[in-house]
C-alpha atoms as a PDB file:
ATOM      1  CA  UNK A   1      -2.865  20.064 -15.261  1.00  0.00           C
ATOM      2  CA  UNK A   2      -0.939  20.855 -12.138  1.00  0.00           C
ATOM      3  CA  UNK A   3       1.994  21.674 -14.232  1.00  0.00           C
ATOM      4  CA  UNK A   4      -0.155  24.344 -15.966  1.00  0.00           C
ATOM      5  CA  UNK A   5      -1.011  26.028 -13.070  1.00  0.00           C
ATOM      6  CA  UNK A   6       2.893  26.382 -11.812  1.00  0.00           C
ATOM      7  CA  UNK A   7       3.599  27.976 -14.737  1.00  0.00           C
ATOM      8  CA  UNK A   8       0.554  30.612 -15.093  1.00  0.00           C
ATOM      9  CA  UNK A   9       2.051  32.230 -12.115  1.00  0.00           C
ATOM     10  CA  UNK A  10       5.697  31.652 -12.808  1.00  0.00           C
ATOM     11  CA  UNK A  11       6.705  28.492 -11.037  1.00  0.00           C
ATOM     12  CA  UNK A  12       8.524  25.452 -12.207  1.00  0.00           C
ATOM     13  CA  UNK A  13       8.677  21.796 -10.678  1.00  0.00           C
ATOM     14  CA  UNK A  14      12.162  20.877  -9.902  1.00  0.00           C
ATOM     15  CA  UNK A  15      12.949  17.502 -12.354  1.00  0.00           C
ATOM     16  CA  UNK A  16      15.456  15.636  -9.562  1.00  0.00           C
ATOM     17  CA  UNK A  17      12.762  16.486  -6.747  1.00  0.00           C
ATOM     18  CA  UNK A  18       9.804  16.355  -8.191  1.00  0.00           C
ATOM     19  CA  UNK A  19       7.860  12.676  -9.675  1.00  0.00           C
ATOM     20  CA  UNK A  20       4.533  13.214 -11.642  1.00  0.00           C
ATOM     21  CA  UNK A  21       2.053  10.435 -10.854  1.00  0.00           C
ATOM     22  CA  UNK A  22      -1.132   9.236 -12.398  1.00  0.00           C
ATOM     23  CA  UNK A  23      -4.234  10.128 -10.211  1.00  0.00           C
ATOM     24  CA  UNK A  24      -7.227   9.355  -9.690  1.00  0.00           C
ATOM     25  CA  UNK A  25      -9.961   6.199 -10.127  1.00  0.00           C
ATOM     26  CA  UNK A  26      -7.564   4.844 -13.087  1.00  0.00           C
ATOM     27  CA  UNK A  27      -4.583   5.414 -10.540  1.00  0.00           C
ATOM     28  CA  UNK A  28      -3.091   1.884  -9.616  1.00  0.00           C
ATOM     29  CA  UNK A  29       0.638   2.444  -9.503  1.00  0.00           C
ATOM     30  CA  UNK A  30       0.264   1.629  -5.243  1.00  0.00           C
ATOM     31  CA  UNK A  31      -0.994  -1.833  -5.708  1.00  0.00           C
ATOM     32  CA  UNK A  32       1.433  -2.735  -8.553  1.00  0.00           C
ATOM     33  CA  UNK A  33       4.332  -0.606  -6.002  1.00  0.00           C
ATOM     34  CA  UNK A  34       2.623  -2.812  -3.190  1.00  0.00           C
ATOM     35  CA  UNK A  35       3.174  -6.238  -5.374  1.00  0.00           C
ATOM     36  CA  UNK A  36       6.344  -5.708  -6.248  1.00  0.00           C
ATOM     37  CA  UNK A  37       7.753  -5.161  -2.450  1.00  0.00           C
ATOM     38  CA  UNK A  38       5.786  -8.232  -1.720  1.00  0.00           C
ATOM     39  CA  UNK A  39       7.683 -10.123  -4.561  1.00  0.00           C
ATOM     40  CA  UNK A  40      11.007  -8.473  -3.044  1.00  0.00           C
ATOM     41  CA  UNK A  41      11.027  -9.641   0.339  1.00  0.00           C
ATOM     42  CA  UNK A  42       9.637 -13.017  -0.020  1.00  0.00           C
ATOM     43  CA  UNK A  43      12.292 -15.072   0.316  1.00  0.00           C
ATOM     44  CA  UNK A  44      13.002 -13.207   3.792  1.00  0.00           C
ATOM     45  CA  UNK A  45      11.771 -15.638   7.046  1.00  0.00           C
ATOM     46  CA  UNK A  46       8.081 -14.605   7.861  1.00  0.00           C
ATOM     47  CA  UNK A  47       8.626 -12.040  10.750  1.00  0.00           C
ATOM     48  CA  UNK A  48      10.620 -10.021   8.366  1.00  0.00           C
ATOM     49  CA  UNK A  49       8.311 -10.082   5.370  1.00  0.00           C
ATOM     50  CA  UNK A  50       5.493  -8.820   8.058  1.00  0.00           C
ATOM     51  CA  UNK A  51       7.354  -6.364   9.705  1.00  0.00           C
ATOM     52  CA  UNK A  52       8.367  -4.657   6.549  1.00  0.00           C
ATOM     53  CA  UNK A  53       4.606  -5.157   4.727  1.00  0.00           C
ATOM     54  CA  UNK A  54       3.229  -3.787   8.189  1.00  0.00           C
ATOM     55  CA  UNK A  55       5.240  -0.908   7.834  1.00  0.00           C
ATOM     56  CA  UNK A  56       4.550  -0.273   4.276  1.00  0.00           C
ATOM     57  CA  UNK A  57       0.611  -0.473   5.194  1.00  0.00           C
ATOM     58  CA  UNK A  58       0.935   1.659   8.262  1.00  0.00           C
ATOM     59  CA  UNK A  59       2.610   4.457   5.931  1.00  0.00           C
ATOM     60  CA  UNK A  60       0.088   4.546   3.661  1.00  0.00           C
ATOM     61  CA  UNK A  61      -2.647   4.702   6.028  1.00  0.00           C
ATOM     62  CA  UNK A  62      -0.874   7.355   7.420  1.00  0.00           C
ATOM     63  CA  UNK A  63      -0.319   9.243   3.734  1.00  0.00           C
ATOM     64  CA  UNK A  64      -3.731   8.627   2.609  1.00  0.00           C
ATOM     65  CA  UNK A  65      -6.163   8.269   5.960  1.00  0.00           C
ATOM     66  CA  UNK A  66      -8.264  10.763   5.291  1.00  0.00           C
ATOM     67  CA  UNK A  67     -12.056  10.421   6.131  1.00  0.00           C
ATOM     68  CA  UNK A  68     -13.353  10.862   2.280  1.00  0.00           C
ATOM     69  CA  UNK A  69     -10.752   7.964   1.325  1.00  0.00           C
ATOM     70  CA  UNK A  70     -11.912   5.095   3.701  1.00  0.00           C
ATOM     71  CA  UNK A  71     -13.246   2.768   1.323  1.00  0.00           C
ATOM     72  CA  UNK A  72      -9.991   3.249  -0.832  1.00  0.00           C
ATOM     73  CA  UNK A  73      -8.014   2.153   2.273  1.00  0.00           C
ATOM     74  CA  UNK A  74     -10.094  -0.711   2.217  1.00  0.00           C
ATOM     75  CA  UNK A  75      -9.728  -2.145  -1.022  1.00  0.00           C
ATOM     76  CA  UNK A  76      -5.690  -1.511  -0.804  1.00  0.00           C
ATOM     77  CA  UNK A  77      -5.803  -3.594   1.821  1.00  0.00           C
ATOM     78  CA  UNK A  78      -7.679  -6.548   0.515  1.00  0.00           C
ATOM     79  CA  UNK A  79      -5.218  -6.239  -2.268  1.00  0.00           C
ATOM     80  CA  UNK A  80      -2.290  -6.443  -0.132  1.00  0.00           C
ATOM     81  CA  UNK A  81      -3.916  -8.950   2.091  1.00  0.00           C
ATOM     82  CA  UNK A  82      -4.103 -11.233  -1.525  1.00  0.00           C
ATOM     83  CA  UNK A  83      -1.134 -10.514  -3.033  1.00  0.00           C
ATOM     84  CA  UNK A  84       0.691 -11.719   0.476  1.00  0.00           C
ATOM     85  CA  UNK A  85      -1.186 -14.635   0.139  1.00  0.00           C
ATOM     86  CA  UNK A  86       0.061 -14.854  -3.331  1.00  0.00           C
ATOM     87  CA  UNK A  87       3.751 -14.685  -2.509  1.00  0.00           C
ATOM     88  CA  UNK A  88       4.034 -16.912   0.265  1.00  0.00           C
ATOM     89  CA  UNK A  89       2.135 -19.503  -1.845  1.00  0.00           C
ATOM     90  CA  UNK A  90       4.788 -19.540  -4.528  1.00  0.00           C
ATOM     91  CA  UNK A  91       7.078 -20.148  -1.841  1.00  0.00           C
ATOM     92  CA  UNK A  92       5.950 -23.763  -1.127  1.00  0.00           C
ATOM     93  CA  UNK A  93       7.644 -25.500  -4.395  1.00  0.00           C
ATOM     94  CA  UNK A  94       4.836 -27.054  -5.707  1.00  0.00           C
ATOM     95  CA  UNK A  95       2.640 -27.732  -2.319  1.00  0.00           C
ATOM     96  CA  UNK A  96      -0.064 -25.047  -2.350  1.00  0.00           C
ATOM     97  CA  UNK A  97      -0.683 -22.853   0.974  1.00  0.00           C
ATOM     98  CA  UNK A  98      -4.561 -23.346   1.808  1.00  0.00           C
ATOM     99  CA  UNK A  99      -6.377 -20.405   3.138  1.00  0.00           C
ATOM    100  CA  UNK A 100      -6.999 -21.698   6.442  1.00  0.00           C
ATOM    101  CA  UNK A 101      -2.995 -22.033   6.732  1.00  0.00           C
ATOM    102  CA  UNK A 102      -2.803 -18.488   5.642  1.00  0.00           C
ATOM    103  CA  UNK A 103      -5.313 -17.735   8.458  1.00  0.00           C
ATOM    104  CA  UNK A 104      -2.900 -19.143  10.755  1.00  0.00           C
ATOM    105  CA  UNK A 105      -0.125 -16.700   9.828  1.00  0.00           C
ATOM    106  CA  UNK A 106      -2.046 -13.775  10.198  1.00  0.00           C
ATOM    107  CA  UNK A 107      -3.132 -14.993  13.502  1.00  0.00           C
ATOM    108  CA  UNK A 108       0.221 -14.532  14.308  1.00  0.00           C
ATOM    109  CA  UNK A 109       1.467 -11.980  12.070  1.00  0.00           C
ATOM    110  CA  UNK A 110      -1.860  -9.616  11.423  1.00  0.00           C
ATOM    111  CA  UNK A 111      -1.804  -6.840   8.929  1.00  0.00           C
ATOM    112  CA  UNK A 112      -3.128  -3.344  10.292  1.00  0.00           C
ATOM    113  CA  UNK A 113      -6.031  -2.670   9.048  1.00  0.00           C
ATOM    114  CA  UNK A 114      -7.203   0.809   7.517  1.00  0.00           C
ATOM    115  CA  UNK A 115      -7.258   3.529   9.927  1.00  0.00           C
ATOM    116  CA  UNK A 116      -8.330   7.254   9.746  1.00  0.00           C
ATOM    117  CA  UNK A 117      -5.219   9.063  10.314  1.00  0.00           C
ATOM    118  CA  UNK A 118      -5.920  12.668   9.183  1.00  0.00           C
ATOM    119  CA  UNK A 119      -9.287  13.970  10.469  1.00  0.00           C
ATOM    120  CA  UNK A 120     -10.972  17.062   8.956  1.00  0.00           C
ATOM    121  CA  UNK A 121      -9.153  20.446   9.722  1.00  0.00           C
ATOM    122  CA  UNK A 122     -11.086  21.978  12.341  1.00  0.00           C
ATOM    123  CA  UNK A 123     -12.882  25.387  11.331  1.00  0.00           C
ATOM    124  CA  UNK A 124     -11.006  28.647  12.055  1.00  0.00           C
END
């Protein structure tokens, strides 16, 4: 719809700078994104894998911390927080990672959780 809207008043999107994504409540291109960088790094050691999946968390709160999206932030980051546990699991050959080893890790290596990044715009 977007696209419409360019062109009713003469504008085009540029092809090489310009991706069209899927939005809204059927939206889940991040998590599937989030998975696959998971998948990526995991056979880095485990300070690497967090620093990078920190990072990647931190940039999205950033992106999408806005006060209406809180509960969105949320449930990214259980997501994330699963699918880490997911990846380091398959790591083991055949012994399985409990949870309460898991717990262990992110004593050590926490994810950030949600934060609201961009407050409202104050009224001019």
């Amino acid at each position: 719809m977007c696209v419409y809207w360019f062109a009713k008043f003469g504008l085009t999107l540029h092809p090489e700078k310009t991706c069209l994504i899927e939005f809204g409540r059927s939206a889940h291109w991040q998590v599937g994104d989030q998975s696959d960088r998971c998948q990526d790094h995991r056979h880095h050691e485990l300070a690497r894998q967090w620093t990078i999946l920190a990072a990647k968390l931190r940039g999205h709160y950033q992106y999408y911390g806005r006060p209406t999206n809180f509960q969105s932030l949320w449930q990214f980051y259980r997501v994330v927080y699963r699918l880490w546990y997911k990846w380091l699991n398959r790591r083991t050959r055949g012994k399985t990672l409990k949870w309460k080893d898991y717990a262990r890790i992110l004593d050590h290596y926490p994810l950030p959780r949600p934060k609201i990044t961009r407050a409202w715009m104050p009224a001019r």
